[in-house]
PDB file of N, CA and C in Angstrom:
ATOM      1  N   UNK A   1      -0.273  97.934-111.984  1.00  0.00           N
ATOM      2  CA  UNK A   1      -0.010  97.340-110.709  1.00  0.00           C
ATOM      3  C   UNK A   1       1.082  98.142-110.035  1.00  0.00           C
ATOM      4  N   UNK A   2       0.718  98.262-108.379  1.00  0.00           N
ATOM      5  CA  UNK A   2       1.849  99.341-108.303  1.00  0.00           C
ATOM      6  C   UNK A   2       2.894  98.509-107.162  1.00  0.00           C
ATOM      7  N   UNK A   3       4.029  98.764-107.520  1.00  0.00           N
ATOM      8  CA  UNK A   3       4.829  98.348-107.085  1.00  0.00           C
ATOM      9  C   UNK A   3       4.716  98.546-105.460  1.00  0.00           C
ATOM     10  N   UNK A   4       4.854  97.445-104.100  1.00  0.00           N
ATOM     11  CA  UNK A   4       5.201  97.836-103.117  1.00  0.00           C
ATOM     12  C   UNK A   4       6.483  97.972-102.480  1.00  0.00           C
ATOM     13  N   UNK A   5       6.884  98.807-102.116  1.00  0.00           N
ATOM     14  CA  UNK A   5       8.091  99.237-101.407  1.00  0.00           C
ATOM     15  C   UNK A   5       8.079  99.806 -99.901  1.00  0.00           C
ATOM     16  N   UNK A   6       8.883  98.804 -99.093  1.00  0.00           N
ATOM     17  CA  UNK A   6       8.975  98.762 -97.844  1.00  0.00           C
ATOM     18  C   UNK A   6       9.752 100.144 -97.931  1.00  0.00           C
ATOM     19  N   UNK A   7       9.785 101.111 -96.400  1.00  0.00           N
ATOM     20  CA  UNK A   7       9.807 102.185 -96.621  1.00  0.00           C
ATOM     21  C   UNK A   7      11.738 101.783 -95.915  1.00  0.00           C
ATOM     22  N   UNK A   8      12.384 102.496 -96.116  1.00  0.00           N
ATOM     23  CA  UNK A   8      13.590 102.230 -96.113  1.00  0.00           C
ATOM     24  C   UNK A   8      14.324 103.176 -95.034  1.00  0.00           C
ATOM     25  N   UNK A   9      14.553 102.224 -93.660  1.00  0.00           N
ATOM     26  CA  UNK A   9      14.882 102.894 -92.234  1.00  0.00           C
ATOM     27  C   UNK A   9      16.643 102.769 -92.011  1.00  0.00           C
ATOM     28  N   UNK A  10      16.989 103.710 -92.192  1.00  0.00           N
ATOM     29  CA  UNK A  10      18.256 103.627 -91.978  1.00  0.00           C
ATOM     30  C   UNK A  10      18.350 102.934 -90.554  1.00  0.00           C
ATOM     31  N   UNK A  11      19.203 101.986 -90.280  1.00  0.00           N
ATOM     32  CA  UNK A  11      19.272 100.876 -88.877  1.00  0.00           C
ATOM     33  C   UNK A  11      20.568 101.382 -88.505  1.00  0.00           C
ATOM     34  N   UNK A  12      20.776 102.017 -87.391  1.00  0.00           N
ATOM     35  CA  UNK A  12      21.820 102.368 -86.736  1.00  0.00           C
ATOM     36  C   UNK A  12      22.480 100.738 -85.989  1.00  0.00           C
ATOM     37  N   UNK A  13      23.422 100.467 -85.613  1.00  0.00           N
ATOM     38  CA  UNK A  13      23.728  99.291 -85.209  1.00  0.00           C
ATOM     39  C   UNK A  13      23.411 100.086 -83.468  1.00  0.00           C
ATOM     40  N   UNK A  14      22.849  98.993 -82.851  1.00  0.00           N
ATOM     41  CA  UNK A  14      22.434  99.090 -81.036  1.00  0.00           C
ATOM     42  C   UNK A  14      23.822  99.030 -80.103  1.00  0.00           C
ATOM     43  N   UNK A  15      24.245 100.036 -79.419  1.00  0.00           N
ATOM     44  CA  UNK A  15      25.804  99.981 -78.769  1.00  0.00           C
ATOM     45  C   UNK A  15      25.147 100.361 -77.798  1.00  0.00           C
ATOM     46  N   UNK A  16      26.030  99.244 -76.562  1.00  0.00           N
ATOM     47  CA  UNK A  16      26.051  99.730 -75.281  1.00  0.00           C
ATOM     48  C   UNK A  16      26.932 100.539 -74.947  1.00  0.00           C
ATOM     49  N   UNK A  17      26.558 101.223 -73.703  1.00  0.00           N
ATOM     50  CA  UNK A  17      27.371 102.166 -72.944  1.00  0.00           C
ATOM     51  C   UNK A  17      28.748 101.423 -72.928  1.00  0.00           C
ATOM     52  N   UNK A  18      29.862 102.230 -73.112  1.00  0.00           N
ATOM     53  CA  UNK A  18      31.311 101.280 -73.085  1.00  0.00           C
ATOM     54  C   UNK A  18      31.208 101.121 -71.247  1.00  0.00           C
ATOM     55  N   UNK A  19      31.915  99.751 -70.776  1.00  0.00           N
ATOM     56  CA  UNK A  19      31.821  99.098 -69.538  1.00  0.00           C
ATOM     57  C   UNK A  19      30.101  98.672 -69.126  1.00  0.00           C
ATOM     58  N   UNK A  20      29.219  98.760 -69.664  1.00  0.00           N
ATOM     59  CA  UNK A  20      27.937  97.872 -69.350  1.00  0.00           C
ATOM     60  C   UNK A  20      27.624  96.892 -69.696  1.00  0.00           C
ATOM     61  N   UNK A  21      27.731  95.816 -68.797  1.00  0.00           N
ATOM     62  CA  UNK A  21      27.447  94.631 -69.513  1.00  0.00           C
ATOM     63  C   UNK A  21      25.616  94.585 -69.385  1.00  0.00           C
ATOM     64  N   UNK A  22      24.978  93.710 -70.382  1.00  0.00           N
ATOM     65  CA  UNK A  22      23.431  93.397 -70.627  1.00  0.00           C
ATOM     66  C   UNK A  22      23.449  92.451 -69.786  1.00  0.00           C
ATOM     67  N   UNK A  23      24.452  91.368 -69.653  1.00  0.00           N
ATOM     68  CA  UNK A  23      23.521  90.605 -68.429  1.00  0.00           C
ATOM     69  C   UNK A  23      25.062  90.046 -67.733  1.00  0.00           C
ATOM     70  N   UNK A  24      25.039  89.577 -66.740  1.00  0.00           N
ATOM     71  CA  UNK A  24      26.117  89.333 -66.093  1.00  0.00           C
ATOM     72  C   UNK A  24      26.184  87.505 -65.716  1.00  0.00           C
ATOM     73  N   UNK A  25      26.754  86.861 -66.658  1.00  0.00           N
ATOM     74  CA  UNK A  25      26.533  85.253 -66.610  1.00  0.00           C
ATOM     75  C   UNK A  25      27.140  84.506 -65.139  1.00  0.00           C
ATOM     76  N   UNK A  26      27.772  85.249 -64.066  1.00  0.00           N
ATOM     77  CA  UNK A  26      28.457  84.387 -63.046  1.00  0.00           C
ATOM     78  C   UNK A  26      26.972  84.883 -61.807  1.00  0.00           C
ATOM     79  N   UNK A  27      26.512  85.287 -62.491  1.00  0.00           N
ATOM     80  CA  UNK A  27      24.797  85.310 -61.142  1.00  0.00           C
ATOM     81  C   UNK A  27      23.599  85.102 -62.077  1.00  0.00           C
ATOM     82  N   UNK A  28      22.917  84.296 -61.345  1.00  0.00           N
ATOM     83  CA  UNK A  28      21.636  84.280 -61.690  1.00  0.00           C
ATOM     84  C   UNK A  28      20.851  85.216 -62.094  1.00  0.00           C
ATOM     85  N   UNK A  29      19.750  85.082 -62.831  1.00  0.00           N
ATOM     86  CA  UNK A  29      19.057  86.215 -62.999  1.00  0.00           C
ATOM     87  C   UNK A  29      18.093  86.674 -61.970  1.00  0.00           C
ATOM     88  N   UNK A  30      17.705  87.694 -61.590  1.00  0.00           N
ATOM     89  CA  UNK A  30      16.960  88.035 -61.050  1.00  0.00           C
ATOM     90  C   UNK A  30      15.322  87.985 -61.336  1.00  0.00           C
ATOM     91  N   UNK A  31      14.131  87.505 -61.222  1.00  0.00           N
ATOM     92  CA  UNK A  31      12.869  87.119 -61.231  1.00  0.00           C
ATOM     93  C   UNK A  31      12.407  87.369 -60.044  1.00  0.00           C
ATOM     94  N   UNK A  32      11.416  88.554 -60.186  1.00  0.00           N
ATOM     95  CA  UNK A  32      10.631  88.844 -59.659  1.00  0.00           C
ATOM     96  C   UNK A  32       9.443  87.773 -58.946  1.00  0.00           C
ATOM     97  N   UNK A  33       9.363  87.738 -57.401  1.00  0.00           N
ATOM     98  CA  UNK A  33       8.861  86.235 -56.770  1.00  0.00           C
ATOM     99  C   UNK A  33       9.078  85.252 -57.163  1.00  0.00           C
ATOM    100  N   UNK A  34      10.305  84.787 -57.348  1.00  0.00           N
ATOM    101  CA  UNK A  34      10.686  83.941 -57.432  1.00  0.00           C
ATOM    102  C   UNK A  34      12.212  83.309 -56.705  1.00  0.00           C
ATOM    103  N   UNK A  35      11.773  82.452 -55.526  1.00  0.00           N
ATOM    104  CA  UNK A  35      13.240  82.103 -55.023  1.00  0.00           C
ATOM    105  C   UNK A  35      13.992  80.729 -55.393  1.00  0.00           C
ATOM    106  N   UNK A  36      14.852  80.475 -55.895  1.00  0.00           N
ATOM    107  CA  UNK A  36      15.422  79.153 -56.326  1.00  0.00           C
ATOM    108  C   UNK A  36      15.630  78.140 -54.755  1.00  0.00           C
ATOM    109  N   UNK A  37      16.227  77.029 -55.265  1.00  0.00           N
ATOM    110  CA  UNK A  37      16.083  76.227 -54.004  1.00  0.00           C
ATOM    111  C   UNK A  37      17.453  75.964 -54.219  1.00  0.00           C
ATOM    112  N   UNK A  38      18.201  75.612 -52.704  1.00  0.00           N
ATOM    113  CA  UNK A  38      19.060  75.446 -52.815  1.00  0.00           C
ATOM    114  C   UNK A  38      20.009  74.295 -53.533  1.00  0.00           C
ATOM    115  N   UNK A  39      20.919  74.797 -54.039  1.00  0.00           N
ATOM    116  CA  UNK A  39      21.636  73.513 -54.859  1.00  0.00           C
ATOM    117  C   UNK A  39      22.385  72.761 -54.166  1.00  0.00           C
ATOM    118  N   UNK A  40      21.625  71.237 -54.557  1.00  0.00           N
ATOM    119  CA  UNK A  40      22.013  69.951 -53.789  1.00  0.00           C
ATOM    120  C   UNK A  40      23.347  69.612 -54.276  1.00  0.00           C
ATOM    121  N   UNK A  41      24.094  69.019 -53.522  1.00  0.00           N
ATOM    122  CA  UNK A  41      25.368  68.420 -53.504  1.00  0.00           C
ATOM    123  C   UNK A  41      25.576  67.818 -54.778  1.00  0.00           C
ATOM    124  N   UNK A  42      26.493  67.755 -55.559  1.00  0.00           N
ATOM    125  CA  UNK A  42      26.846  66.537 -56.704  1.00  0.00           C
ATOM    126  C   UNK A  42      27.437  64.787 -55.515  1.00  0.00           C
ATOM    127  N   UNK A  43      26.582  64.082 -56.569  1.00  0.00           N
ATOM    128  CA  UNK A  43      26.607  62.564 -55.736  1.00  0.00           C
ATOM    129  C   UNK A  43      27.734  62.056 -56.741  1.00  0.00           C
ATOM    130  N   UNK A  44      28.811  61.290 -55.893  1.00  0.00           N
ATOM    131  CA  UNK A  44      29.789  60.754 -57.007  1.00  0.00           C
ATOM    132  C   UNK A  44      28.753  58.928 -57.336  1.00  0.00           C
ATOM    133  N   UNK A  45      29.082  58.548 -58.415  1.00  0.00           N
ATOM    134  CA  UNK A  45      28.599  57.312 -58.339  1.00  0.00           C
ATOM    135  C   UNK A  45      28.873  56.499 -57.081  1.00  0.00           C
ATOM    136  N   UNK A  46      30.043  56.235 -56.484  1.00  0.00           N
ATOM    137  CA  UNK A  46      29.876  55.681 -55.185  1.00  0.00           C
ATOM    138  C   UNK A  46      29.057  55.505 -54.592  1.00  0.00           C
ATOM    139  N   UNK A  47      28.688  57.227 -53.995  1.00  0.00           N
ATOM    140  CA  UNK A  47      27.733  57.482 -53.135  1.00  0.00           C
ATOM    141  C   UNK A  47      26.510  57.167 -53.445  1.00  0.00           C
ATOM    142  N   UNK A  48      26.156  57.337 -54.603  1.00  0.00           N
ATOM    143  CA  UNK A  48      24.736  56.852 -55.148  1.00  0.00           C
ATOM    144  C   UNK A  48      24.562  55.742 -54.389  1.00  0.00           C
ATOM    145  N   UNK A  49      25.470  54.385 -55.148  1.00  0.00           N
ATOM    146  CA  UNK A  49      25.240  53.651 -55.036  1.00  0.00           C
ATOM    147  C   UNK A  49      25.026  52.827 -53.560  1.00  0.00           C
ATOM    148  N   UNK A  50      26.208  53.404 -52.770  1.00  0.00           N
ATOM    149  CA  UNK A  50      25.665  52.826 -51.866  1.00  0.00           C
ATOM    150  C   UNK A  50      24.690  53.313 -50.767  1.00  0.00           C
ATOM    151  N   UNK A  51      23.838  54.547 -51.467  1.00  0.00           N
ATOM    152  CA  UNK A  51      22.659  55.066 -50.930  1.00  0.00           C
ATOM    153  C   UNK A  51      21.132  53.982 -51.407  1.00  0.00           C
ATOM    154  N   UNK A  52      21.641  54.156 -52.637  1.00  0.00           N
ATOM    155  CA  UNK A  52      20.773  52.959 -53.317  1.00  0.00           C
ATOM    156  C   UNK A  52      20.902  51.457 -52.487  1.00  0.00           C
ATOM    157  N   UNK A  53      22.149  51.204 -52.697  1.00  0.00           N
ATOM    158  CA  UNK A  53      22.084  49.807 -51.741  1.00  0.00           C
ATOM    159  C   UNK A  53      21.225  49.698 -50.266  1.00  0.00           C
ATOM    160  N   UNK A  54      21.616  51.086 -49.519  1.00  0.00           N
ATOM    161  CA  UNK A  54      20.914  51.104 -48.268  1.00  0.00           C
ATOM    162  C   UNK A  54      19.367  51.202 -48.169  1.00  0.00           C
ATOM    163  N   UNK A  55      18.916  51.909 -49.614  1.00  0.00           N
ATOM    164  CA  UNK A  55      17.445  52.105 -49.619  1.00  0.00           C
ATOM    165  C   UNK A  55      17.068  50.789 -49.427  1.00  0.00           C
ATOM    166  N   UNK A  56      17.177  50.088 -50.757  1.00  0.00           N
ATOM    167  CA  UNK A  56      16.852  48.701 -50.974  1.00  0.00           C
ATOM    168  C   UNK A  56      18.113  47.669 -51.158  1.00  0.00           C
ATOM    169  N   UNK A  57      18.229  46.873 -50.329  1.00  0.00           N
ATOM    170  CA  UNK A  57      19.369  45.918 -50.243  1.00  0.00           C
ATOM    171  C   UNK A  57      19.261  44.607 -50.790  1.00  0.00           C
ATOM    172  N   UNK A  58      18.075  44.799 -51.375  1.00  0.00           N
ATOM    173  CA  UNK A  58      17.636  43.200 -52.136  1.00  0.00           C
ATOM    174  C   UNK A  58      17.801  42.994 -53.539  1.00  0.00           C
ATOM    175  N   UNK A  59      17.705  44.594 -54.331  1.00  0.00           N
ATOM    176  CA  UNK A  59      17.958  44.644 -55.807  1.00  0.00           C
ATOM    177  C   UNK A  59      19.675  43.775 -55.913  1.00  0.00           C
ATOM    178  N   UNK A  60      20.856  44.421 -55.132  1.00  0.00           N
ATOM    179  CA  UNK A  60      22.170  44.167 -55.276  1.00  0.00           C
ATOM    180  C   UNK A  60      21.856  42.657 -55.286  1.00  0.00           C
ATOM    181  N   UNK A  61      21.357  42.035 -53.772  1.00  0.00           N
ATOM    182  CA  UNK A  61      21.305  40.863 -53.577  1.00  0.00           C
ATOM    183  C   UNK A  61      21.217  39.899 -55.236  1.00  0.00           C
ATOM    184  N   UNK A  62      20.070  40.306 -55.770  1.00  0.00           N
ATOM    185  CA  UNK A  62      19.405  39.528 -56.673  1.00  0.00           C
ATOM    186  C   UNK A  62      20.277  39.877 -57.760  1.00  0.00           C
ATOM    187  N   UNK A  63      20.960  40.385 -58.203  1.00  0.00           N
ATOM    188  CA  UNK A  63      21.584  40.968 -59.311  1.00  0.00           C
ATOM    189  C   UNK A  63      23.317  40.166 -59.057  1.00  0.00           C
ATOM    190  N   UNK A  64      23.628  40.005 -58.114  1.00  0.00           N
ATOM    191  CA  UNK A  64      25.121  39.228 -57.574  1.00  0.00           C
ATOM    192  C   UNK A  64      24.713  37.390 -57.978  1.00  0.00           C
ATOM    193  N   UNK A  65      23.065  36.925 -57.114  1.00  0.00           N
ATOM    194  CA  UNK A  65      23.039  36.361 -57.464  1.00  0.00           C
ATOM    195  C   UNK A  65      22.795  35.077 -59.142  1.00  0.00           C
ATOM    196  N   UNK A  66      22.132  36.838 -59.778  1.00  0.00           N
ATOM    197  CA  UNK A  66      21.949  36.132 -61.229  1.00  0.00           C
ATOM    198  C   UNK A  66      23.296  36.010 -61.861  1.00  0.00           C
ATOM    199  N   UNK A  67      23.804  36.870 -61.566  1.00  0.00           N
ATOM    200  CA  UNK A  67      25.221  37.021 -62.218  1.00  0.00           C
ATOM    201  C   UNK A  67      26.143  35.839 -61.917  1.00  0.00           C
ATOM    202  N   UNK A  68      26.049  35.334 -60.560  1.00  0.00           N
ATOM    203  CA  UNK A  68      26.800  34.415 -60.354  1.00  0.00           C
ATOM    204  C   UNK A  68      26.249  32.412 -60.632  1.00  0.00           C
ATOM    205  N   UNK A  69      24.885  32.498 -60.763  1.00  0.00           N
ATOM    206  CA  UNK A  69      24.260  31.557 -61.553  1.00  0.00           C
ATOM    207  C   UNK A  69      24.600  31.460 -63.231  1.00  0.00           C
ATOM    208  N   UNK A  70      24.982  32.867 -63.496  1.00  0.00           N
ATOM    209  CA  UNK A  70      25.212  32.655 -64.922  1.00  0.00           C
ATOM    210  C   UNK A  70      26.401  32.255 -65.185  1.00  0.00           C
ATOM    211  N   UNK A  71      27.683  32.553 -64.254  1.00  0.00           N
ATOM    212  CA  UNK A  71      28.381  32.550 -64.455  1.00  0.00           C
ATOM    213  C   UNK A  71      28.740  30.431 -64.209  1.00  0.00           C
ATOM    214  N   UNK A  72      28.257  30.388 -63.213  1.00  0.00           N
ATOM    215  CA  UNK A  72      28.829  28.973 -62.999  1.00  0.00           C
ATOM    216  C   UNK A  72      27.643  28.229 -63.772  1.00  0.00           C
ATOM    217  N   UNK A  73      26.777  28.068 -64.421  1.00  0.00           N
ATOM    218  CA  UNK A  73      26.051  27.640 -65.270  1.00  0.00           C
ATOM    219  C   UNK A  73      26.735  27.600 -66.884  1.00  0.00           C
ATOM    220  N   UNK A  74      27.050  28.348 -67.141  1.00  0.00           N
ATOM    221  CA  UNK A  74      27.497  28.866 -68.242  1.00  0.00           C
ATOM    222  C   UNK A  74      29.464  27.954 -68.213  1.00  0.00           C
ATOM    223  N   UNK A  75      29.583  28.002 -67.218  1.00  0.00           N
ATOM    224  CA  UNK A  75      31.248  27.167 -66.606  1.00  0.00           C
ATOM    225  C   UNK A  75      30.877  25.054 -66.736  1.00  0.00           C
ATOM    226  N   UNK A  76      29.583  25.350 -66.361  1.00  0.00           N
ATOM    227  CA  UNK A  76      29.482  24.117 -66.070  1.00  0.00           C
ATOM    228  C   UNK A  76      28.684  23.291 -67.238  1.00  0.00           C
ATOM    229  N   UNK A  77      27.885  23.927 -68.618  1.00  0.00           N
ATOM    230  CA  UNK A  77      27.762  23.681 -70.218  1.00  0.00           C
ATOM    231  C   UNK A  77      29.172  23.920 -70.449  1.00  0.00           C
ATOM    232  N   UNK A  78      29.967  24.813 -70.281  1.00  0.00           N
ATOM    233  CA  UNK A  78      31.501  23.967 -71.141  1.00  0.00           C
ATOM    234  C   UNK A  78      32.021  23.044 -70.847  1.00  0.00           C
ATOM    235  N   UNK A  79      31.798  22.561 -69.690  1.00  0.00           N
ATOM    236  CA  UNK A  79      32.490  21.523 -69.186  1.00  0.00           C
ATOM    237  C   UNK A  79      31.802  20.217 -69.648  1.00  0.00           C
ATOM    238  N   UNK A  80      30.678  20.388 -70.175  1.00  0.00           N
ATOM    239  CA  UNK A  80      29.599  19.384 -70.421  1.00  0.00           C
ATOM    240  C   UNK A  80      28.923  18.490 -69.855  1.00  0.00           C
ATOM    241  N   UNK A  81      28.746  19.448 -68.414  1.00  0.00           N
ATOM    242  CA  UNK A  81      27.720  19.151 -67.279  1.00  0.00           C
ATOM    243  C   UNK A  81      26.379  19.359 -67.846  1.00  0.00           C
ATOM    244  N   UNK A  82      25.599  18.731 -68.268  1.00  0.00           N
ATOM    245  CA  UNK A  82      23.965  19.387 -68.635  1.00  0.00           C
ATOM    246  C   UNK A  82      23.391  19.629 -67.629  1.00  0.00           C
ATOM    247  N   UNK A  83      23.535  18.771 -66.452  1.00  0.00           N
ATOM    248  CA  UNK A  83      22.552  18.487 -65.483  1.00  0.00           C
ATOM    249  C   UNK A  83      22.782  19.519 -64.397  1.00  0.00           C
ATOM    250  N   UNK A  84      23.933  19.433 -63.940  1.00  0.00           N
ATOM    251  CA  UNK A  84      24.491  20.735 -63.463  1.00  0.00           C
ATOM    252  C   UNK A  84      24.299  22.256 -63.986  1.00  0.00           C
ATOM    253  N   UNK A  85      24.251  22.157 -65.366  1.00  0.00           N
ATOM    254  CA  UNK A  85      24.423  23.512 -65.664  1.00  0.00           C
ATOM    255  C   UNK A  85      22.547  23.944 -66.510  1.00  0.00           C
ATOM    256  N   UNK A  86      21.843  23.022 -66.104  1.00  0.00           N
ATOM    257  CA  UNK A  86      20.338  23.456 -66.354  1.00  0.00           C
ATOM    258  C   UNK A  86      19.643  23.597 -65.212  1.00  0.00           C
ATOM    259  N   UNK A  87      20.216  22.548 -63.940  1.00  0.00           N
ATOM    260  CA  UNK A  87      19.908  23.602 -62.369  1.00  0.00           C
ATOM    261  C   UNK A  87      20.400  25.274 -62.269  1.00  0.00           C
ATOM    262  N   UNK A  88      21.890  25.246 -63.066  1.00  0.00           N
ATOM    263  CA  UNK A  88      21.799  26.800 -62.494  1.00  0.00           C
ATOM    264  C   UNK A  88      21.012  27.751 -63.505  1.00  0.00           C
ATOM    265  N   UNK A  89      20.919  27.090 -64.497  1.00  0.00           N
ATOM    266  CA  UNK A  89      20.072  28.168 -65.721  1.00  0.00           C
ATOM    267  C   UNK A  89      18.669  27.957 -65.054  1.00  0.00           C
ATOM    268  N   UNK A  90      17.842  27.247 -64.495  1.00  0.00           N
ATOM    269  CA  UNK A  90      16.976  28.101 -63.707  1.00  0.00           C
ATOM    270  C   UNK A  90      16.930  28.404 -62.295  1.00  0.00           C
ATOM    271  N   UNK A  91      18.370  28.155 -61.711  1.00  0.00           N
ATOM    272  CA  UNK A  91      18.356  29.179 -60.351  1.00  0.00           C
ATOM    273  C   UNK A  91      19.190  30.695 -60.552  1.00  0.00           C
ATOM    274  N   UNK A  92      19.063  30.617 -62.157  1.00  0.00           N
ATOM    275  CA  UNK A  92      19.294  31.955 -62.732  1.00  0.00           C
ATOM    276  C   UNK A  92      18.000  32.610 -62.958  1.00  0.00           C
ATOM    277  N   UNK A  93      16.933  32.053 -63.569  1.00  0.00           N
ATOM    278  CA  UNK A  93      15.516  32.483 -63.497  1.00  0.00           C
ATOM    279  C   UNK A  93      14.635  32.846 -62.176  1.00  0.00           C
ATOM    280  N   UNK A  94      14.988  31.915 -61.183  1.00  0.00           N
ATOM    281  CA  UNK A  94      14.666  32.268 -60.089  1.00  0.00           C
ATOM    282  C   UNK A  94      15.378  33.759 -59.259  1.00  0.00           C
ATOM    283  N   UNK A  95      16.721  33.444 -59.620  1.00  0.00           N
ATOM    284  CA  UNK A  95      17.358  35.284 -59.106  1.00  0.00           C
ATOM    285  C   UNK A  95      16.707  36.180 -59.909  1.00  0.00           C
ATOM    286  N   UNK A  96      16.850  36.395 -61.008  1.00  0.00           N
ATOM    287  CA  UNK A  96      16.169  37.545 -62.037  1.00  0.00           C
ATOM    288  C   UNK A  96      14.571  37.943 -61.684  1.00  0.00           C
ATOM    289  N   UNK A  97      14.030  36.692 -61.316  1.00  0.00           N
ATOM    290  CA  UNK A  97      12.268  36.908 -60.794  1.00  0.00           C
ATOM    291  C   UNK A  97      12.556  37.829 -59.309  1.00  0.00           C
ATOM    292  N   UNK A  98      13.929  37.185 -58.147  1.00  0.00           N
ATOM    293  CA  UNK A  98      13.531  37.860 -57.192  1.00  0.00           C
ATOM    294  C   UNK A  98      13.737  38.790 -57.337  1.00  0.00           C
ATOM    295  N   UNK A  99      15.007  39.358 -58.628  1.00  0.00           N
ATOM    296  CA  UNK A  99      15.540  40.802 -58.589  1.00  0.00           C
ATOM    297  C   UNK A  99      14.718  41.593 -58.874  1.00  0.00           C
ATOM    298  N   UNK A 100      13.312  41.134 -60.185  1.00  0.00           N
ATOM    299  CA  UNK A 100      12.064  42.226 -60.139  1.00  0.00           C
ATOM    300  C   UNK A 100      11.419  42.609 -59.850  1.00  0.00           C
ATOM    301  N   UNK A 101      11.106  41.362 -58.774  1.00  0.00           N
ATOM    302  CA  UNK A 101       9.648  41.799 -57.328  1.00  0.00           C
ATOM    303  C   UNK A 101      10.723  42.661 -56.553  1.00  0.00           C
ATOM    304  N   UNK A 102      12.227  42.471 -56.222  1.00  0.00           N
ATOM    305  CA  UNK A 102      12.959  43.820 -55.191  1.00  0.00           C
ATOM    306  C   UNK A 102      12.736  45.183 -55.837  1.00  0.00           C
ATOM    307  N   UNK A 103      12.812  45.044 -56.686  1.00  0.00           N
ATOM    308  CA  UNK A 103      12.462  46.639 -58.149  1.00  0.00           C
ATOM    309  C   UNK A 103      11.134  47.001 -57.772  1.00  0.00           C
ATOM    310  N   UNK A 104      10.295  45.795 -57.959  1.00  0.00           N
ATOM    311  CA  UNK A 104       8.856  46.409 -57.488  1.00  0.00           C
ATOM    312  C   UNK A 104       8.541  46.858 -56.210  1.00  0.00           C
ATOM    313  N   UNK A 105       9.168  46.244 -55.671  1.00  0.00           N
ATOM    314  CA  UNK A 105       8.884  46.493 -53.887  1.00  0.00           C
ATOM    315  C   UNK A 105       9.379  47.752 -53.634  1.00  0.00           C
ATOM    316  N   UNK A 106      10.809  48.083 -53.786  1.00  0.00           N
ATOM    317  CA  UNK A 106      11.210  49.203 -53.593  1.00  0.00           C
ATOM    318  C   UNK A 106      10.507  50.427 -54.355  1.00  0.00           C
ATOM    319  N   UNK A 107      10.050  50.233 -55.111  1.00  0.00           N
ATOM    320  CA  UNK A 107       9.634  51.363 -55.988  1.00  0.00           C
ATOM    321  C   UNK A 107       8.181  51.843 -55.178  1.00  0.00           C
ATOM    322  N   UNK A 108       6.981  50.645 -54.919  1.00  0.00           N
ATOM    323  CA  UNK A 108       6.210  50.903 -54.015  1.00  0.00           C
ATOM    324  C   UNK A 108       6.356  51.393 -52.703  1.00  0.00           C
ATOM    325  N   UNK A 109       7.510  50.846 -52.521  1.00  0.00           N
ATOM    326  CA  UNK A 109       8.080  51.743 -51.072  1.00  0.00           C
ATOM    327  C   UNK A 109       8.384  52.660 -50.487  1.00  0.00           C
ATOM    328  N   UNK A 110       9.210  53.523 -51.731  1.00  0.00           N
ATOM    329  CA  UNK A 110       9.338  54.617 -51.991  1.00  0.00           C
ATOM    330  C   UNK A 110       8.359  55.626 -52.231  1.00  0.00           C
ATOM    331  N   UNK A 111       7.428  55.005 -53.225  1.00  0.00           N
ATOM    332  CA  UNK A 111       6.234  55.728 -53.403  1.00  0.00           C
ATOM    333  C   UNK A 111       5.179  56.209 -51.974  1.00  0.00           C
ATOM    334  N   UNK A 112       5.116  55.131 -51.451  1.00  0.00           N
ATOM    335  CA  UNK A 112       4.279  55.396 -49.957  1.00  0.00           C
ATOM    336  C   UNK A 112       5.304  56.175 -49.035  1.00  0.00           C
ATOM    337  N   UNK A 113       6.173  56.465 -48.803  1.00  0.00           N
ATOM    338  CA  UNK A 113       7.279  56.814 -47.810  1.00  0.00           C
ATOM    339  C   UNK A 113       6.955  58.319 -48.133  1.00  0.00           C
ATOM    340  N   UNK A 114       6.621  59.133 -46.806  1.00  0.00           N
ATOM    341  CA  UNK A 114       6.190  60.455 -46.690  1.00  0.00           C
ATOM    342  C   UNK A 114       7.583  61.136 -47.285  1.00  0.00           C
ATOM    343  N   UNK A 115       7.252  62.063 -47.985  1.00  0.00           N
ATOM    344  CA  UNK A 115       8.196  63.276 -48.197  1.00  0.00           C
ATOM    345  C   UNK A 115       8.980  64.024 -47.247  1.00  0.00           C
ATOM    346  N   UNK A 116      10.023  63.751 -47.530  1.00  0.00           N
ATOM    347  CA  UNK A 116      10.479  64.964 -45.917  1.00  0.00           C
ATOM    348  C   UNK A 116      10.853  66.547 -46.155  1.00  0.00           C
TER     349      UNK A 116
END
């Protein structure tokens, strides 16, 4: 059986020209037909949000109001109101239902709304 032996290439180590850099990281690369699009602004959360609010103004709505059903529902079982505090546990169900049809609505809304 005969032994195989890879043939044995002396490997010089690969040096660039001294001062050439291979690629230059503070620019983009260059690609042939190809143009990038311009880079959009950074949004602070603020702004999001109250872009979001302006899109759809009904999600916030519904979301203040579950929150605040829970809150005085939840105030009004410690106090050992039942009756009181099982009206707001489902005019807590009722906010949360409107807050998902506003989710749905907006989302359909968005969807149909031409591209600009």
């Amino acid at each position: 059986m005969a032994a195989a032996s890879t043939p044995s290439v002396a490997s010089a180590p690969i040096t660039q020209p001294s001062g050439a850099v291979p690629f230059d990281f503070s620019q983009p690369p260059s690609i042939e037909g190809f143009t990038p699009l311009a880079k959009r602004k950074e949004e602070t959360f603020k702004e999001k949000l109250l872009r979001k609010t302006q899109e759809n103004p009904f999600v916030p709505i519904g979301c203040l109001g579950t929150a605040g059903a829970l809150t005085y529902g939840l105030r009004a079982f410690h106090q050992g109101k039942t009756r009181q505090s099982q009206l707001l546990m489902r005019g807590r169900i009722f906010a949360q239902g409107f807050t998902v049809f506003a989710i749905i609505f907006g989302v359909f809304a968005t969807a149909l709304k031409p591209k600009q």
